[in-house]
Each structure stands twice: as C-alpha cells, then as structure tokens.
C-alpha atoms as a PDB file:
ATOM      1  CA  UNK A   1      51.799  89.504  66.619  1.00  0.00           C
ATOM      2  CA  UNK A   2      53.830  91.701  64.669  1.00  0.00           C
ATOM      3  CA  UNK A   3      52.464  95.283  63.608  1.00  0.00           C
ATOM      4  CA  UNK A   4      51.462  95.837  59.866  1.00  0.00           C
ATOM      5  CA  UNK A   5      53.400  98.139  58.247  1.00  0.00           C
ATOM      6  CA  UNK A   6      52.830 100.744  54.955  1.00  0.00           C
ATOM      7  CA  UNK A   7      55.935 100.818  53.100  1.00  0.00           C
ATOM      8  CA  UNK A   8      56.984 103.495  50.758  1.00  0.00           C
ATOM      9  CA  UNK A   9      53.991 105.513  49.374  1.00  0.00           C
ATOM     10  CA  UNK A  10      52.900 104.986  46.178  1.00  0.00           C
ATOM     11  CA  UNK A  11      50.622 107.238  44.011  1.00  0.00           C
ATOM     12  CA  UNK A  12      47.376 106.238  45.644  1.00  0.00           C
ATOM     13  CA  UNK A  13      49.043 106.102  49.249  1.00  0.00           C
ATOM     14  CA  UNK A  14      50.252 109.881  48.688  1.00  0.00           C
ATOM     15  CA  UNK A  15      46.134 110.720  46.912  1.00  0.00           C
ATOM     16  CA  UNK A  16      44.856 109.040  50.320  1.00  0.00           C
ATOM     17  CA  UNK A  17      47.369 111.187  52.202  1.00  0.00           C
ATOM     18  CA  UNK A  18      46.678 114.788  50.031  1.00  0.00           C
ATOM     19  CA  UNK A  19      44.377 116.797  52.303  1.00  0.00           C
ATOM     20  CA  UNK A  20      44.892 114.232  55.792  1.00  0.00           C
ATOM     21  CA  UNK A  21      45.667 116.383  58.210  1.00  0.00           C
ATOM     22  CA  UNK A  22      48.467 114.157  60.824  1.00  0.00           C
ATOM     23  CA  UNK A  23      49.245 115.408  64.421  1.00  0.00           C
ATOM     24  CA  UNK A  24      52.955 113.614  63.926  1.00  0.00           C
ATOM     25  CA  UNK A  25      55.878 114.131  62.619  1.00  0.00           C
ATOM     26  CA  UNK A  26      57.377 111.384  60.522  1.00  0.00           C
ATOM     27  CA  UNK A  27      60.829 111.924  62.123  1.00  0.00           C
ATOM     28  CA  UNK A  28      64.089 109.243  61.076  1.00  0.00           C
ATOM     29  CA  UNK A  29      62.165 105.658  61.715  1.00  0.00           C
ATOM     30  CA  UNK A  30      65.516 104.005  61.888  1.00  0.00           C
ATOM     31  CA  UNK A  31      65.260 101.877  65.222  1.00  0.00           C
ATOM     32  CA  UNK A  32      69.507 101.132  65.812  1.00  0.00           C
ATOM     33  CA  UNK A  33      70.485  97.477  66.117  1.00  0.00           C
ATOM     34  CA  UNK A  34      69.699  97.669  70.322  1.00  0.00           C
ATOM     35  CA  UNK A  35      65.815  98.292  69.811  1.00  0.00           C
ATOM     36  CA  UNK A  36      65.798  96.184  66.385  1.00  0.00           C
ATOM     37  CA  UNK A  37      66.942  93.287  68.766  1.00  0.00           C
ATOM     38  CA  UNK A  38      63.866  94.366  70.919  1.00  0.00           C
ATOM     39  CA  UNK A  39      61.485  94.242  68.863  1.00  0.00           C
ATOM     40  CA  UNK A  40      62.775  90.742  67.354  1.00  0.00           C
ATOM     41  CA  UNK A  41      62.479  89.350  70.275  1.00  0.00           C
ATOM     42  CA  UNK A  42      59.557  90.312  71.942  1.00  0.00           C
ATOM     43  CA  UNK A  43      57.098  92.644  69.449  1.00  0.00           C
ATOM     44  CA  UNK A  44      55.031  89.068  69.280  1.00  0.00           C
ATOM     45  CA  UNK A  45      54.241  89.780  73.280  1.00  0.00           C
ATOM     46  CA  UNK A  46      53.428  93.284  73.174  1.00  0.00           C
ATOM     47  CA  UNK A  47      52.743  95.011  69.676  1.00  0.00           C
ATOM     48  CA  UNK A  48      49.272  94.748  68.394  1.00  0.00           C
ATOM     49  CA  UNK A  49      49.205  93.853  64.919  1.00  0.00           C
ATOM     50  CA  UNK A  50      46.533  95.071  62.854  1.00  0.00           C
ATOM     51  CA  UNK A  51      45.098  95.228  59.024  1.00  0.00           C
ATOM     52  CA  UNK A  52      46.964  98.250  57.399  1.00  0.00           C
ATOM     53  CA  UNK A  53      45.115 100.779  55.474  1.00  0.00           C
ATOM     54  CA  UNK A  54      46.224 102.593  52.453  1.00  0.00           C
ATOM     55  CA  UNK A  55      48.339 105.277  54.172  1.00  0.00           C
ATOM     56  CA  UNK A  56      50.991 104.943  56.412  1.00  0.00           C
ATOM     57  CA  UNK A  57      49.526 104.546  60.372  1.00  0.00           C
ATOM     58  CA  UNK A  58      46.257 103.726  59.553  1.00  0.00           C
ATOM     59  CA  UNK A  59      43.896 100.952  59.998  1.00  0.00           C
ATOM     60  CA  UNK A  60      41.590  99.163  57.541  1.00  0.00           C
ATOM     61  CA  UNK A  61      38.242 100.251  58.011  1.00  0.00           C
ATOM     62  CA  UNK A  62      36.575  97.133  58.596  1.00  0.00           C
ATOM     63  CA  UNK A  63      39.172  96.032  61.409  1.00  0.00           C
ATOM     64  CA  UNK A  64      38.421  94.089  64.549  1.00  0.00           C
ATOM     65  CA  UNK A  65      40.672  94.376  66.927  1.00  0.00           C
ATOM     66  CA  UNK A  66      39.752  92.673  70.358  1.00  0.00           C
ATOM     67  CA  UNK A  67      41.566  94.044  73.478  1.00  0.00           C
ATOM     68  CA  UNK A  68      40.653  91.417  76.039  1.00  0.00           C
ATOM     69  CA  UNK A  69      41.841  88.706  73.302  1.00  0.00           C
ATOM     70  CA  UNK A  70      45.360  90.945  73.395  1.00  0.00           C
ATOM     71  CA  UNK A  71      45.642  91.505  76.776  1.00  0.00           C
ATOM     72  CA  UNK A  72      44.444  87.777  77.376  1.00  0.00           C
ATOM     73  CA  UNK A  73      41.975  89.218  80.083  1.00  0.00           C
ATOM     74  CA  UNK A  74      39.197  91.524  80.645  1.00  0.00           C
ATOM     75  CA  UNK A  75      40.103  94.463  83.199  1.00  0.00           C
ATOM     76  CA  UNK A  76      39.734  97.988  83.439  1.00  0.00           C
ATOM     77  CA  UNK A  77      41.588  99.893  80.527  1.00  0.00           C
ATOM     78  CA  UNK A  78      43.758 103.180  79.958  1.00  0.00           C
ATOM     79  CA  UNK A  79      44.652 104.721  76.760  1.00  0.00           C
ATOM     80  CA  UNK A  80      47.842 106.504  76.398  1.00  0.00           C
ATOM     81  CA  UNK A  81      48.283 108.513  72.817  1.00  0.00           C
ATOM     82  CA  UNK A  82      51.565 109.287  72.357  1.00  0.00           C
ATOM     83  CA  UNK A  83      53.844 107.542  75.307  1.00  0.00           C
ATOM     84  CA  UNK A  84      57.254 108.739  74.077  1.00  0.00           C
ATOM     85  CA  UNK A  85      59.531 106.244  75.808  1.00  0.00           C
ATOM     86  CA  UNK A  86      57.063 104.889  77.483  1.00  0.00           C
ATOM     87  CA  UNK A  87      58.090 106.323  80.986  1.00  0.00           C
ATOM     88  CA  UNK A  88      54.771 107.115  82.134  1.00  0.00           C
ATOM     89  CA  UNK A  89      53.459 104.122  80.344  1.00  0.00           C
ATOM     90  CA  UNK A  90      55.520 101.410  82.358  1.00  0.00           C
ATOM     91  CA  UNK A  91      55.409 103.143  85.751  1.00  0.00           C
ATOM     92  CA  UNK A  92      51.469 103.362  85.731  1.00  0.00           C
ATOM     93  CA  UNK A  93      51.263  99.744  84.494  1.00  0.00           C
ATOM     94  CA  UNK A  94      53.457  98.365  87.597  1.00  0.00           C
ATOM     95  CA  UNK A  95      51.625 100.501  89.923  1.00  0.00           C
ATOM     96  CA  UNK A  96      48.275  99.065  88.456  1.00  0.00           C
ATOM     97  CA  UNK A  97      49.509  95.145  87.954  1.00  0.00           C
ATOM     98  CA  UNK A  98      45.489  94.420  87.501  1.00  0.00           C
ATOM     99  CA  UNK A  99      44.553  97.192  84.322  1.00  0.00           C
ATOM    100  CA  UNK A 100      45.376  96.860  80.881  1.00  0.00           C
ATOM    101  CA  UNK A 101      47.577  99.480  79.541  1.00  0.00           C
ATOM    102  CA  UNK A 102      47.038 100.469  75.733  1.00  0.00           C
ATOM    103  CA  UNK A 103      49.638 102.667  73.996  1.00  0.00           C
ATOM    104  CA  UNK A 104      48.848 104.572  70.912  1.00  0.00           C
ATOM    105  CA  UNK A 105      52.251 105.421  69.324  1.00  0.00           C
ATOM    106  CA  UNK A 106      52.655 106.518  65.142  1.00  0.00           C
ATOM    107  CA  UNK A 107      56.782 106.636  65.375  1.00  0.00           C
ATOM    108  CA  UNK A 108      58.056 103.410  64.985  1.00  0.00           C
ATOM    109  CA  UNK A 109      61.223 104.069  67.372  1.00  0.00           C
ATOM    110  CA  UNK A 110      58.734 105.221  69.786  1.00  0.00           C
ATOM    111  CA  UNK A 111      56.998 101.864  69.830  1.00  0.00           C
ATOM    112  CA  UNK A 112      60.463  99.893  70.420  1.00  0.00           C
ATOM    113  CA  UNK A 113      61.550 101.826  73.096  1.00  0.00           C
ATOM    114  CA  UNK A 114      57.780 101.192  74.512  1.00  0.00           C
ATOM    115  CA  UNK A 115      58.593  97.960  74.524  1.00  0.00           C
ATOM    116  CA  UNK A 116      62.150  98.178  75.683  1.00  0.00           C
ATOM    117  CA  UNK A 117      61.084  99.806  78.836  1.00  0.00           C
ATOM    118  CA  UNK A 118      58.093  97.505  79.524  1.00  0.00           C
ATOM    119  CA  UNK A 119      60.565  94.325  79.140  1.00  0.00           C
ATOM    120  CA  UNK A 120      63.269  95.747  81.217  1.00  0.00           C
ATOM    121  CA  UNK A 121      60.629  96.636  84.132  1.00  0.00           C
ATOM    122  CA  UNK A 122      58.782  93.446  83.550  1.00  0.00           C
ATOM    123  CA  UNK A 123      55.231  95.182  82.698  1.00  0.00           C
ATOM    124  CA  UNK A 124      53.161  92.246  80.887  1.00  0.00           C
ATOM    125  CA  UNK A 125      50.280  94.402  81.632  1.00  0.00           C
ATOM    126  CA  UNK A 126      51.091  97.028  78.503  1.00  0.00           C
ATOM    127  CA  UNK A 127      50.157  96.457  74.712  1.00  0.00           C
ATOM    128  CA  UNK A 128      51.031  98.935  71.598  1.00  0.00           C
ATOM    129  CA  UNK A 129      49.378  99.935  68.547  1.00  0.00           C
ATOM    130  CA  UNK A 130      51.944 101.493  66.144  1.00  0.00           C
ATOM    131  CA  UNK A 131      48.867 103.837  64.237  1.00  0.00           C
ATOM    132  CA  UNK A 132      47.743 107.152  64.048  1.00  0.00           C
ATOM    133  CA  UNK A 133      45.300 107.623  67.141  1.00  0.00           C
ATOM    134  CA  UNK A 134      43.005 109.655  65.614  1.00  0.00           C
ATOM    135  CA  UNK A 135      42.580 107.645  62.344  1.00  0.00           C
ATOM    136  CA  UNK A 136      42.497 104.171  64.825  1.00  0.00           C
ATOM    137  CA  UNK A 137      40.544 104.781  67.883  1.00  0.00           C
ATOM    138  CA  UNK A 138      37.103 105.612  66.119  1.00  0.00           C
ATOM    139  CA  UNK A 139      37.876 101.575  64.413  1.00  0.00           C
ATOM    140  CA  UNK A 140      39.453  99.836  67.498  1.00  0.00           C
ATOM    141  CA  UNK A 141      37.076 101.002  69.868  1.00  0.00           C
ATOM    142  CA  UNK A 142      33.354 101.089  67.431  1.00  0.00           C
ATOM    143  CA  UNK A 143      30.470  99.123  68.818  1.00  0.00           C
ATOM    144  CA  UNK A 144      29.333  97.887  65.553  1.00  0.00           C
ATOM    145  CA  UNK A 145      30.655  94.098  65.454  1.00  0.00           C
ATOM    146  CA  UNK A 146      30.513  91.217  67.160  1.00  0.00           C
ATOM    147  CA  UNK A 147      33.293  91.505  70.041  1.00  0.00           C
ATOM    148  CA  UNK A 148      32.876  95.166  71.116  1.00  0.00           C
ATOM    149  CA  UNK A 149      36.122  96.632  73.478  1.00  0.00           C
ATOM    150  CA  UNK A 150      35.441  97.747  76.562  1.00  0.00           C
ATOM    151  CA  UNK A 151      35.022 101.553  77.447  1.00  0.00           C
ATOM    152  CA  UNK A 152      38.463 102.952  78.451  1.00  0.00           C
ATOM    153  CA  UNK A 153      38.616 104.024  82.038  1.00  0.00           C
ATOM    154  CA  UNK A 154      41.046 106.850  81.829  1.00  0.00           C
ATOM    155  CA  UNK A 155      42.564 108.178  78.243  1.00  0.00           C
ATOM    156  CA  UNK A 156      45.833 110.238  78.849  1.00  0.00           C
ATOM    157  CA  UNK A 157      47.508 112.686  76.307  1.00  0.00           C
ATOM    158  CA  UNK A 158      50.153 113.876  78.159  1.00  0.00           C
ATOM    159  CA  UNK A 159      52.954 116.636  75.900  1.00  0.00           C
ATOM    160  CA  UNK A 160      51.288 116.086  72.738  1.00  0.00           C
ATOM    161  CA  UNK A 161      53.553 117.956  69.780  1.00  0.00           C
ATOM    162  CA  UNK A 162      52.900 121.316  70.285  1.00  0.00           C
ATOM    163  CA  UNK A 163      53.275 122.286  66.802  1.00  0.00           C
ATOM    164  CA  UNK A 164      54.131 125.987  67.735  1.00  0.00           C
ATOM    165  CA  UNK A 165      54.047 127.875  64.942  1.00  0.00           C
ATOM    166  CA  UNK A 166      50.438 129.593  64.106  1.00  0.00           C
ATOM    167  CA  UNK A 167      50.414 127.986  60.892  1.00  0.00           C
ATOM    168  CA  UNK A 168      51.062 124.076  62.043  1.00  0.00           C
ATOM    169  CA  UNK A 169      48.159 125.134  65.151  1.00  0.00           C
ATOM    170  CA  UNK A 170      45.851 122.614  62.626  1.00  0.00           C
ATOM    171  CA  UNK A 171      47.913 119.632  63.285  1.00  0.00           C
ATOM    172  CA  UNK A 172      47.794 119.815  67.350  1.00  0.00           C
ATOM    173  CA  UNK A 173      46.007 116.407  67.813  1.00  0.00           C
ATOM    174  CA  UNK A 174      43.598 117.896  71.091  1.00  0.00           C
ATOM    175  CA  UNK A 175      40.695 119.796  68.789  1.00  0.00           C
ATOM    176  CA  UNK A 176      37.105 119.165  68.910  1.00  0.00           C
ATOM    177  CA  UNK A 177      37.120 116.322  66.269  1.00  0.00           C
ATOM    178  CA  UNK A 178      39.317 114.169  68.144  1.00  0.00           C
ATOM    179  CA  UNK A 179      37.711 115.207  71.523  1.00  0.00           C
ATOM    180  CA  UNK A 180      34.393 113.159  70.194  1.00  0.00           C
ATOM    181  CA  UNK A 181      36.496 110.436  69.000  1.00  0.00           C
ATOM    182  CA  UNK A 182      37.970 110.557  73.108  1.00  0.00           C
ATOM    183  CA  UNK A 183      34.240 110.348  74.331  1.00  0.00           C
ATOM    184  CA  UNK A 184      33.448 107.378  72.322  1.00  0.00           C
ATOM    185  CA  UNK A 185      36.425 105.610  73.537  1.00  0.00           C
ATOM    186  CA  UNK A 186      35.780 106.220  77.449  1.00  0.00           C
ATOM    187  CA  UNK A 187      32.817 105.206  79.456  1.00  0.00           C
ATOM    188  CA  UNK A 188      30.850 107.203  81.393  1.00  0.00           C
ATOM    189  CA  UNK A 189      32.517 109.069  83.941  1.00  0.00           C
ATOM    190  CA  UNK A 190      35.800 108.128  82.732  1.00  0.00           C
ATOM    191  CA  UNK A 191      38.354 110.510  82.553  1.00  0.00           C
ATOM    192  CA  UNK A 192      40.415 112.185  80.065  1.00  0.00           C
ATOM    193  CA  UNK A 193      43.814 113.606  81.201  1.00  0.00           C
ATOM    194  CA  UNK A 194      45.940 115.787  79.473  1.00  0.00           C
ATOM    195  CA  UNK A 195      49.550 118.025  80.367  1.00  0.00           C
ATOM    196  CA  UNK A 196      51.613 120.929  78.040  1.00  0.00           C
ATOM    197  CA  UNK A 197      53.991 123.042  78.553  1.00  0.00           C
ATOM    198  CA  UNK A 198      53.200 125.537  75.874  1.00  0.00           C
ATOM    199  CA  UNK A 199      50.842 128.258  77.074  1.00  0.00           C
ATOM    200  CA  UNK A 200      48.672 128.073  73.673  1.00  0.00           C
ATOM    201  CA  UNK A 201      48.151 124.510  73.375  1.00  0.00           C
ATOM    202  CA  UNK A 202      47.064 124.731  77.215  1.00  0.00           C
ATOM    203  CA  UNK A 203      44.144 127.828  76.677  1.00  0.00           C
ATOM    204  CA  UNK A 204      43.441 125.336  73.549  1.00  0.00           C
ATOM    205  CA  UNK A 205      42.848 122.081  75.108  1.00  0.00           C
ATOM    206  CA  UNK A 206      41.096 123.702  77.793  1.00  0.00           C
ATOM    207  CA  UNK A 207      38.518 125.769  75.618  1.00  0.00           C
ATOM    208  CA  UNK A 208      38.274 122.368  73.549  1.00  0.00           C
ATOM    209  CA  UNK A 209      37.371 120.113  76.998  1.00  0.00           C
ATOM    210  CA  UNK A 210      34.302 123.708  77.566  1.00  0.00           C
ATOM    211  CA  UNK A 211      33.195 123.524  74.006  1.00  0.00           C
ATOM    212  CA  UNK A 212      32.638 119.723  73.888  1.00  0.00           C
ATOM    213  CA  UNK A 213      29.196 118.574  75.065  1.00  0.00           C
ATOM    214  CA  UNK A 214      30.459 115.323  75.951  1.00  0.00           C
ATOM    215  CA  UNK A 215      32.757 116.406  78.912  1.00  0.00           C
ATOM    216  CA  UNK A 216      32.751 118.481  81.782  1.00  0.00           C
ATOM    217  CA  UNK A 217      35.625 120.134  83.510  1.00  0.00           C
ATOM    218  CA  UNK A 218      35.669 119.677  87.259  1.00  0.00           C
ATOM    219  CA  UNK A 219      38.022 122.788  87.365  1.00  0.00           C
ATOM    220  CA  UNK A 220      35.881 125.263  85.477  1.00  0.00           C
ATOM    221  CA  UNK A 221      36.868 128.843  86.471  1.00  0.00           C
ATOM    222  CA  UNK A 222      39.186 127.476  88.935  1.00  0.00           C
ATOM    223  CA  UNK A 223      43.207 128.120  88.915  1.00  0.00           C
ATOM    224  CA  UNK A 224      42.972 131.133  86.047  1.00  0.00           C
ATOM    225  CA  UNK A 225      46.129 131.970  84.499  1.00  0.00           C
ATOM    226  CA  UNK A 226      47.176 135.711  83.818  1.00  0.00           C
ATOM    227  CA  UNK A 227      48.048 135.115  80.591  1.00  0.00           C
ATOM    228  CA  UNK A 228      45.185 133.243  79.170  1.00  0.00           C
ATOM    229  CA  UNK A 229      44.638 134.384  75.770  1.00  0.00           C
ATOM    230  CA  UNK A 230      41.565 131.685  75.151  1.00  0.00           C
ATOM    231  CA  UNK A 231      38.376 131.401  74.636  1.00  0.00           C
ATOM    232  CA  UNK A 232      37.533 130.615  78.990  1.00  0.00           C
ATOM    233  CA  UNK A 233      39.621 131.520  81.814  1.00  0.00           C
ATOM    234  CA  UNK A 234      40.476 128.851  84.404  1.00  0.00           C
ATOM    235  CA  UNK A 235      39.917 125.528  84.069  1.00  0.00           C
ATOM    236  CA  UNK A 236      43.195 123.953  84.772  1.00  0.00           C
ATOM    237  CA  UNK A 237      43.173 120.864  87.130  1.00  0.00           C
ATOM    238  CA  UNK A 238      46.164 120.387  89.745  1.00  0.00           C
ATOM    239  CA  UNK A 239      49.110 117.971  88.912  1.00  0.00           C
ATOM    240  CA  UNK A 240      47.304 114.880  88.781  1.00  0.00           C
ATOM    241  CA  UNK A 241      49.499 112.483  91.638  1.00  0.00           C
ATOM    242  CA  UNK A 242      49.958 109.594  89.100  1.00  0.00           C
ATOM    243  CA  UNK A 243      51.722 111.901  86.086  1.00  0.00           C
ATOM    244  CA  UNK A 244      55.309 110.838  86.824  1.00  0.00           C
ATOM    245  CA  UNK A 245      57.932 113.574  85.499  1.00  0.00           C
ATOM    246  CA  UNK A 246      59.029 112.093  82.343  1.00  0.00           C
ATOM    247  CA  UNK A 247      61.667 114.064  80.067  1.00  0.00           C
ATOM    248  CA  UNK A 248      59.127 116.034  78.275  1.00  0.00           C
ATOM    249  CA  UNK A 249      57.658 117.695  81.258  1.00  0.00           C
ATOM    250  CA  UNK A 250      61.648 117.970  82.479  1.00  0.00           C
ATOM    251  CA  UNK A 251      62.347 119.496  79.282  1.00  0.00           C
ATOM    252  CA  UNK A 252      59.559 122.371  79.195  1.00  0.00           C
ATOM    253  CA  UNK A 253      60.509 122.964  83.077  1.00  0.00           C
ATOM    254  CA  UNK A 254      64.298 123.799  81.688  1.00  0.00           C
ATOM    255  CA  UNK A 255      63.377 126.268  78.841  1.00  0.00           C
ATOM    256  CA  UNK A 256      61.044 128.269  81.528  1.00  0.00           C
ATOM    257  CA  UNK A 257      57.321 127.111  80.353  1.00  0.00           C
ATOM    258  CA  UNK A 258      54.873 126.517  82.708  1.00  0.00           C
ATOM    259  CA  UNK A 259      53.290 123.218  82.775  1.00  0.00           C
ATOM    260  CA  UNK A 260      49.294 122.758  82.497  1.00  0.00           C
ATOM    261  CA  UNK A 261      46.924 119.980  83.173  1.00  0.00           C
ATOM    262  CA  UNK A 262      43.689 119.556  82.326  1.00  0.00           C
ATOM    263  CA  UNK A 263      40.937 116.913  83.327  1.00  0.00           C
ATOM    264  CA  UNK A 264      37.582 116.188  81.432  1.00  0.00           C
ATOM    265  CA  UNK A 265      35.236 113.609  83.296  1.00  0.00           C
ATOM    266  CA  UNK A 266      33.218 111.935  80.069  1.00  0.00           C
ATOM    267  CA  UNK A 267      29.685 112.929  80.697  1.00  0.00           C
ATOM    268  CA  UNK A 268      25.761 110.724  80.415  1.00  0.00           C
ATOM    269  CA  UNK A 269      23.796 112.440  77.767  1.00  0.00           C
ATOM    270  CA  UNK A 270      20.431 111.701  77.157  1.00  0.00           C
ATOM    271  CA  UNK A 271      19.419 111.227  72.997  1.00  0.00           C
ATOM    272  CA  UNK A 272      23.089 111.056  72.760  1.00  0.00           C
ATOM    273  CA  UNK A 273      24.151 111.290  69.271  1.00  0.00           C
ATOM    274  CA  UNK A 274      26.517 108.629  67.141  1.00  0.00           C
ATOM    275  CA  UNK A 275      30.140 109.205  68.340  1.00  0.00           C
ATOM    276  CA  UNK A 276      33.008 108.276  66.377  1.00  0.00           C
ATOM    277  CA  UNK A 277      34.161 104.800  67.752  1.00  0.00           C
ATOM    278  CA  UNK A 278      30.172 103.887  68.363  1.00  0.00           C
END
C-alpha cells in the first residue's frame, strides 16, 4: 500500500498547521528519478499507507492501523523515529530476522531511501510510516478499537534534529509530551533508547527520561559529564552494542561533539493514568 499524501496546503491545512509545533524540517521532498524508481516498485511491500489528516504528516484521528496485518505476523516490535537512511534501521532488522521493524520517517526522501536500503539488503522484516511521530504514534498505537497493536519492545530515537539555536529548543521532538506518548507505545519494561551529539539536547533528554514518571533511568547519577548544564547530573548509559555508527553519529564525531546515550526502561505504575496512545 502506498502512503497518503497532503498536497499543497490550503487555507484550512495552513489554520490546522498555525500554532502546531513540528520537530522536522520540511527540507526539498524531491526524491531523483533512482529513489522514484524505488518507491514505484516496491512502496506496495514496505510503506504503510494510512488515512491522511488535514495537515501535511498527519493521520486521521479515527485511524486503524494494524501492525501484525502489515507485517503479516505477530512478533516482537521496535520503533525507530527518524531512521535517516535507514542504516541503523536495516542492520538491526537482519540481525533480528524474527522482529518487526517500524520506521517513523516525516521526509519523504527519507522514506525512499528507507526502502532503498531495506531492498538492496533484502530486509522484509522493516515497514515505514511516512507521518509525523508525535502526531501518529498516540493513533497507531491507542487501545481503543477493535485490533489493538502490540506494545513496542524497544523505541529508538537515535540524532534527532537538534534544533540548536535557543529559540528552535521548542521543536526538539524528546520533551515531556512526547515522552508519555513513548510510554504508551512500549510495554512494560521495554526500553526507550536515544543518542546526540549536541551537549544540550543530551542534559535535555536526560532531565526529560528523570522528570517522567513513566520511566526510570538505569544510569541515574552514573557517568556525569563536566559540563552538564541540566536539570540532573549523570544519567548517561554506555554505547548501547547494537547502535551501529551511521553518518550522523560520524558526522558529530568530525566537528568535535561528544556523543551521548541515554536509556529509559518503561516502568509498572499502579492507578496508572490514560497515556496518549491508550
């Protein structure tokens, strides 16, 4: 199935848009005749195609999207938002042949080269959702209908945009909004993985993980960096062994930033309250 797309905004697209704060940039969307030949010829095997909303990248409201109907099994699941090229994407699905690999991806040539690189390696194992994750998960991944998705196992948000400058900070996807819209996506005990290189966004996703009832950090205190202007010091997990170096991390390395991870372990709360996505 082919992914619905929003075309040009009109008037009411742009008065659903006015005050919707987006983690993405809409960058150039044109995809170049190699990945438009892609995605002819094989977006029907991996893109997940959806009922559009009004704006751009979202989802209709009442959507049902069923994941083991997609993936054409039921097995454990990991959510990547924002897989770039898909390098880490691919490699984790051909190391795991028996999960089902779910990429969240807004930029259109992001999706095709996605699916580029799970063709070329031969990873059935991977679907995509061209939408804006935090508009989309709370929908795909609600309890409320008749064919509920399974819990993710692990949810990954590895070199999210760091939108650097101060006055951007509000678009960084990882905030306390979207870390309750994580919880309700991962079962109990799952895991929620995230990298940066940019110093700020680390202390930030860190003091997010401490803040949110819903998780707990394994590395609390532990592995405190000098600089740490945030909220907490420590906190910041080792490299996890299944992060492959993709450009992004190769990319910080070269301009002399330091690289972060951060694990958050979803936790069992009694009277737990209604989560986005349940």
């Amino acid at each position: 199935m082919v992914a619905v797309k929003v075309g040009g905004e009109s008037q009411a697209e742009r008065n659903k848009n006015y005050g919707r704060i987006i983690s993405f940039s809409r960058r150039g969307s044109r995809l170049g005749d190699r990945y438009e030949k892609v995605m002819e010829m094989h977006a029907d095997d991996y893109v997940i195609s959806y009922p559009g909303g009004l704006a751009q990248t979202t989802i209709a409201d009442d959507a049902v999207i069923d994941l083991n109907a997609e993936f054409g099994r039921e097995a454990p699941l990991v959510v990547e938002i924002g897989p770039g090229s898909g390098e880490q994407l691919v490699s984790s699905a051909l190391d795991r042949p028996e999960w089902n690999f779910l990429a969240i991806e807004a930029w259109a040539p992001g999706v095709a080269r996605c699916v580029n690189a799970a063709v070329r390696e031969g990873a059935d194992n991977v679907r995509i959702m061209e939408v804006d994750a935090a508009q989309a998960l709370p929908i795909i991944f609600r309890t409320d209908v008749d064919t509920p998705n399974p819990r993710a196992r692990e949810v990954w948000t590895f070199f999210p945009d760091p939108w650097p400058k101060a006055k951007h900070h509000k678009r960084r996807i990882v905030n306390l909004d979207f870390a309750r819209t994580v919880a309700g996506v991962l079962q109990v005990g799952g895991v929620w993985r995230m990298a940066t290189d940019w110093d700020h966004y680390a202390w930030q996703m860190r003091d997010v993980v401490t803040d949110c009832p819903y998780f707990e950090n394994p590395y609390a205190g532990k592995n405190i960096d000098p600089a740490d202007e945030g909220k907490y010091q420590g906190g910041f997990a080792p490299r996890w062994r299944g992060r492959i170096m993709t450009r992004f991390e190769r990319r910080g390395i070269q301009a002399g930033r330091k690289i972060h991870d951060i694990k958050a372990v979803r936790r069992e709360m009694l009277n737990e309250p209604q989560l986005p996505g349940k």
